[in-house]
C-alpha atoms as a PDB file:
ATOM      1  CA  UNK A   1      10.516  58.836  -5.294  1.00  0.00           C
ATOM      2  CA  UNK A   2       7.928  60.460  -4.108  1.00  0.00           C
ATOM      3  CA  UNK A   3       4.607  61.619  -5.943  1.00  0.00           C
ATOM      4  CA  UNK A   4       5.618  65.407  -4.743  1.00  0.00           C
ATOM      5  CA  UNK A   5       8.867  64.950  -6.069  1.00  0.00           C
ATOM      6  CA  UNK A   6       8.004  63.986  -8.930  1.00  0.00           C
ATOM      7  CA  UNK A   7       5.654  67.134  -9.035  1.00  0.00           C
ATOM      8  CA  UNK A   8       7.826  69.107  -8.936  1.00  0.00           C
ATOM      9  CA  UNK A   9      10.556  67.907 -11.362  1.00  0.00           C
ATOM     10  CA  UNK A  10       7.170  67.949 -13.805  1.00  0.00           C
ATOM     11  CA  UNK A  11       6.280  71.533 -12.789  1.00  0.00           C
ATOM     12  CA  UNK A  12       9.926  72.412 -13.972  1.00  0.00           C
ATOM     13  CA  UNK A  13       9.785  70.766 -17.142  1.00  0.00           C
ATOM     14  CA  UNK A  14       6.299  72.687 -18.048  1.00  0.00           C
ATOM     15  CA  UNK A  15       8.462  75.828 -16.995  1.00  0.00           C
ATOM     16  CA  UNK A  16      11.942  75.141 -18.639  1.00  0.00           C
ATOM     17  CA  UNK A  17      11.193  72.576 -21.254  1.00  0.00           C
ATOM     18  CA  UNK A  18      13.976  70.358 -22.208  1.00  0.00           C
ATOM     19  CA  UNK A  19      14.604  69.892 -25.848  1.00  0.00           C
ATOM     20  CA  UNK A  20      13.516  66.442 -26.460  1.00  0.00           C
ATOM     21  CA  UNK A  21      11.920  65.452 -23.061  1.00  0.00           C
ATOM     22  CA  UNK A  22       9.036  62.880 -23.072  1.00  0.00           C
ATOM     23  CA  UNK A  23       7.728  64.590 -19.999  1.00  0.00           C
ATOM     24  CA  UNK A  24       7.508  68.330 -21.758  1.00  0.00           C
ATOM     25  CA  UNK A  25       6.071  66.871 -24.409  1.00  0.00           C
ATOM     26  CA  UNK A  26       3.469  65.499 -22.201  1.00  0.00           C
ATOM     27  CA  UNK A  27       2.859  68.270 -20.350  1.00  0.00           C
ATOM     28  CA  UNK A  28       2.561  70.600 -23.239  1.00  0.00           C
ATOM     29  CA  UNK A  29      -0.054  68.360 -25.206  1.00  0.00           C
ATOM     30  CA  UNK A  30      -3.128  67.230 -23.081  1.00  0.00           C
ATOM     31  CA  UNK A  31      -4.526  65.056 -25.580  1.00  0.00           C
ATOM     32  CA  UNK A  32      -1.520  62.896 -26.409  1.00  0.00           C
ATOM     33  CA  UNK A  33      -1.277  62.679 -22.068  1.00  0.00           C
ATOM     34  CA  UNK A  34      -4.806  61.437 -21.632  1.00  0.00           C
ATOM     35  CA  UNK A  35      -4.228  58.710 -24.342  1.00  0.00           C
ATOM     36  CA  UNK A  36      -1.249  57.984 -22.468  1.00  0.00           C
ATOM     37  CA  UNK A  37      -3.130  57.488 -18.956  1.00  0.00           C
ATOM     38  CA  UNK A  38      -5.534  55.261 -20.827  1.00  0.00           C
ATOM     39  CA  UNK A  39      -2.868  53.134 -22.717  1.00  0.00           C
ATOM     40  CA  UNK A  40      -1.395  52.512 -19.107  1.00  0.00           C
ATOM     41  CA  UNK A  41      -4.257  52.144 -17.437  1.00  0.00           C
ATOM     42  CA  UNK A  42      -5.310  49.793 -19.309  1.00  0.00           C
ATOM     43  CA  UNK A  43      -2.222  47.620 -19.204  1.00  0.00           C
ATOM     44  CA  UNK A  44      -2.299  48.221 -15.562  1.00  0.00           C
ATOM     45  CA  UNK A  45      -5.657  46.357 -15.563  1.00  0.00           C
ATOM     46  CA  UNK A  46      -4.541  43.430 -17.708  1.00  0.00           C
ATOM     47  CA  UNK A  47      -1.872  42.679 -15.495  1.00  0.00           C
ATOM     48  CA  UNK A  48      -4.443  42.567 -12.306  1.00  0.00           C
ATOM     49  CA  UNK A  49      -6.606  40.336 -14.125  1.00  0.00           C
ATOM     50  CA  UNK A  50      -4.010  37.610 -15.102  1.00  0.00           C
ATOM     51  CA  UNK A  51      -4.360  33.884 -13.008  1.00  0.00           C
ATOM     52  CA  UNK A  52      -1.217  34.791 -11.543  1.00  0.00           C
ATOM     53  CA  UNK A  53      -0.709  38.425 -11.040  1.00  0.00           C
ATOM     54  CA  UNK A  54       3.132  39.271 -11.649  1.00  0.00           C
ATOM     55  CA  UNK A  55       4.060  41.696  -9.144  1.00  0.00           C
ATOM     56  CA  UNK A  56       7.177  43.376 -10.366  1.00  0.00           C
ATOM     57  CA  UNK A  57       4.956  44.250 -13.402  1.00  0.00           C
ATOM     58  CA  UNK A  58       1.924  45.311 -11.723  1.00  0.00           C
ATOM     59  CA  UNK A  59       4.056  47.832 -10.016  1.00  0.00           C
ATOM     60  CA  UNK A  60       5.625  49.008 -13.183  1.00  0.00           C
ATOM     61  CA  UNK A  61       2.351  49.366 -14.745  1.00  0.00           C
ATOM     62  CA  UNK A  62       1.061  51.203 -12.075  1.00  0.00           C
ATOM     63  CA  UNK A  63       4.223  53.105 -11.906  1.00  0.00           C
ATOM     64  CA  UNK A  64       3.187  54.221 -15.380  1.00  0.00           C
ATOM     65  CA  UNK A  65      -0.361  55.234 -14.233  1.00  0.00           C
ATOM     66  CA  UNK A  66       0.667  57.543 -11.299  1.00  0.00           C
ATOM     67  CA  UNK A  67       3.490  59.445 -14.105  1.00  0.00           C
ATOM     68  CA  UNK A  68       0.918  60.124 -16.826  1.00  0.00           C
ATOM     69  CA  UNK A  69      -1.592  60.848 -14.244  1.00  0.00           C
ATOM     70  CA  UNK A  70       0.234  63.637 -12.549  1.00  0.00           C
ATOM     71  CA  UNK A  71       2.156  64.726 -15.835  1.00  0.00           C
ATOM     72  CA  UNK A  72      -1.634  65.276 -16.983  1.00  0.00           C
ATOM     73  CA  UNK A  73      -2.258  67.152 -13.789  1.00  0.00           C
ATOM     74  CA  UNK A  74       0.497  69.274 -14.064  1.00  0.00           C
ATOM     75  CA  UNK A  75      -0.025  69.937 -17.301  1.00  0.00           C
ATOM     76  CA  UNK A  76      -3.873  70.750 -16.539  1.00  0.00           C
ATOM     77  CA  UNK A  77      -2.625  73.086 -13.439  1.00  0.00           C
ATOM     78  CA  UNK A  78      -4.197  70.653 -11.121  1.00  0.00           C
ATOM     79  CA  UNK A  79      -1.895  70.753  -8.101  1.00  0.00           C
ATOM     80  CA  UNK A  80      -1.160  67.139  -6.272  1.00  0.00           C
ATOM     81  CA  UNK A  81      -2.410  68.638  -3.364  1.00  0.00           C
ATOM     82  CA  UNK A  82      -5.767  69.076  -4.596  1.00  0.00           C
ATOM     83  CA  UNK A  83      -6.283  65.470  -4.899  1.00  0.00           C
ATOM     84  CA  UNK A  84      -4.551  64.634  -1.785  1.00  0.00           C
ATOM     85  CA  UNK A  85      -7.412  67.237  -0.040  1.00  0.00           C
ATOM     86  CA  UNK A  86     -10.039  65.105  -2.072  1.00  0.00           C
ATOM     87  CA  UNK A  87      -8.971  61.759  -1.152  1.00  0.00           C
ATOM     88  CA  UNK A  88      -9.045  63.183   2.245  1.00  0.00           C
ATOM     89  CA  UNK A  89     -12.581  64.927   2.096  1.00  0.00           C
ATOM     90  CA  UNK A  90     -13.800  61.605   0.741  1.00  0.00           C
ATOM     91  CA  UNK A  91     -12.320  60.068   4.346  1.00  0.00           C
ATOM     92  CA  UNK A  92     -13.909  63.032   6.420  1.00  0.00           C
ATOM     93  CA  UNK A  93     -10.485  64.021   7.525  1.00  0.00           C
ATOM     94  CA  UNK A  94      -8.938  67.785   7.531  1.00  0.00           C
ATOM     95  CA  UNK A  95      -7.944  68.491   4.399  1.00  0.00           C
ATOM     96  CA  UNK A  96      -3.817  68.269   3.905  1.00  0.00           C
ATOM     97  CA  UNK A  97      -3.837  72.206   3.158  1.00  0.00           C
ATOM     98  CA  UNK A  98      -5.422  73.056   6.575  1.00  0.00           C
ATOM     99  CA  UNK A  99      -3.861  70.988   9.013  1.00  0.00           C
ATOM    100  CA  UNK A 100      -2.895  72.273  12.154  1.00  0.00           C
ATOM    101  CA  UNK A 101       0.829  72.141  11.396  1.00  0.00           C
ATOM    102  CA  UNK A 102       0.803  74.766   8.126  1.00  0.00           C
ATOM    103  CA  UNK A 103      -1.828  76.861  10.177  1.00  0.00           C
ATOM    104  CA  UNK A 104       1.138  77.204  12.526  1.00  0.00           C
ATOM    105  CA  UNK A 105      -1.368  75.868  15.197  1.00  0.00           C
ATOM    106  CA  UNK A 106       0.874  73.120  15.840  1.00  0.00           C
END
């Protein structure tokens, strides 16, 4: 899946909250989110810092991370995109929402 995907599908359940969904529950509560991306996080790091890093669960760790970080995002109004135009500021390259492409100059 991609992260946009997932955007999206997370941008719907702020909208149209399911009755019972983790994710609107999440989305609608930024303080029980943020102890969420720290609980992960932080079990993301453990995993890094074993002798012998197992790989299947530093992925699903980290796959953890990215969903509470962008269910916090969404939930903030913090589009993906803005962080994608960060990351790419940070690199000195053309930020995603001006490339030539959506400018229709390419």
């Amino acid at each position: 899946m991609e992260l946009a995907d997932l955007e999206a599908v997370l941008r719907d359940r702020k909208a149209n909250p399911p009755a019972g969904s983790y994710s609107a529950t999440l989305l609608a509560d930024p303080e029980r989110a943020s102890r969420k991306i720290i609980e992960e996080a932080y079990e993301l790091c453990l995993e890094l810092t074993r002798p012998e890093v197992d790989a299947d669960r530093a992925a699903s760790e980290a796959a953890d991370v990215l969903f509470h970080v962008l269910a916090g995002l969404v939930g903030a109004g913090v589009p993906l995109a803005d962080v994608t135009d960060e990351l790419d500021a940070r690199r000195g390259a053309t930020p995603r929402a001006e490339t030539q492409e959506e400018r229709g100059d390419g």
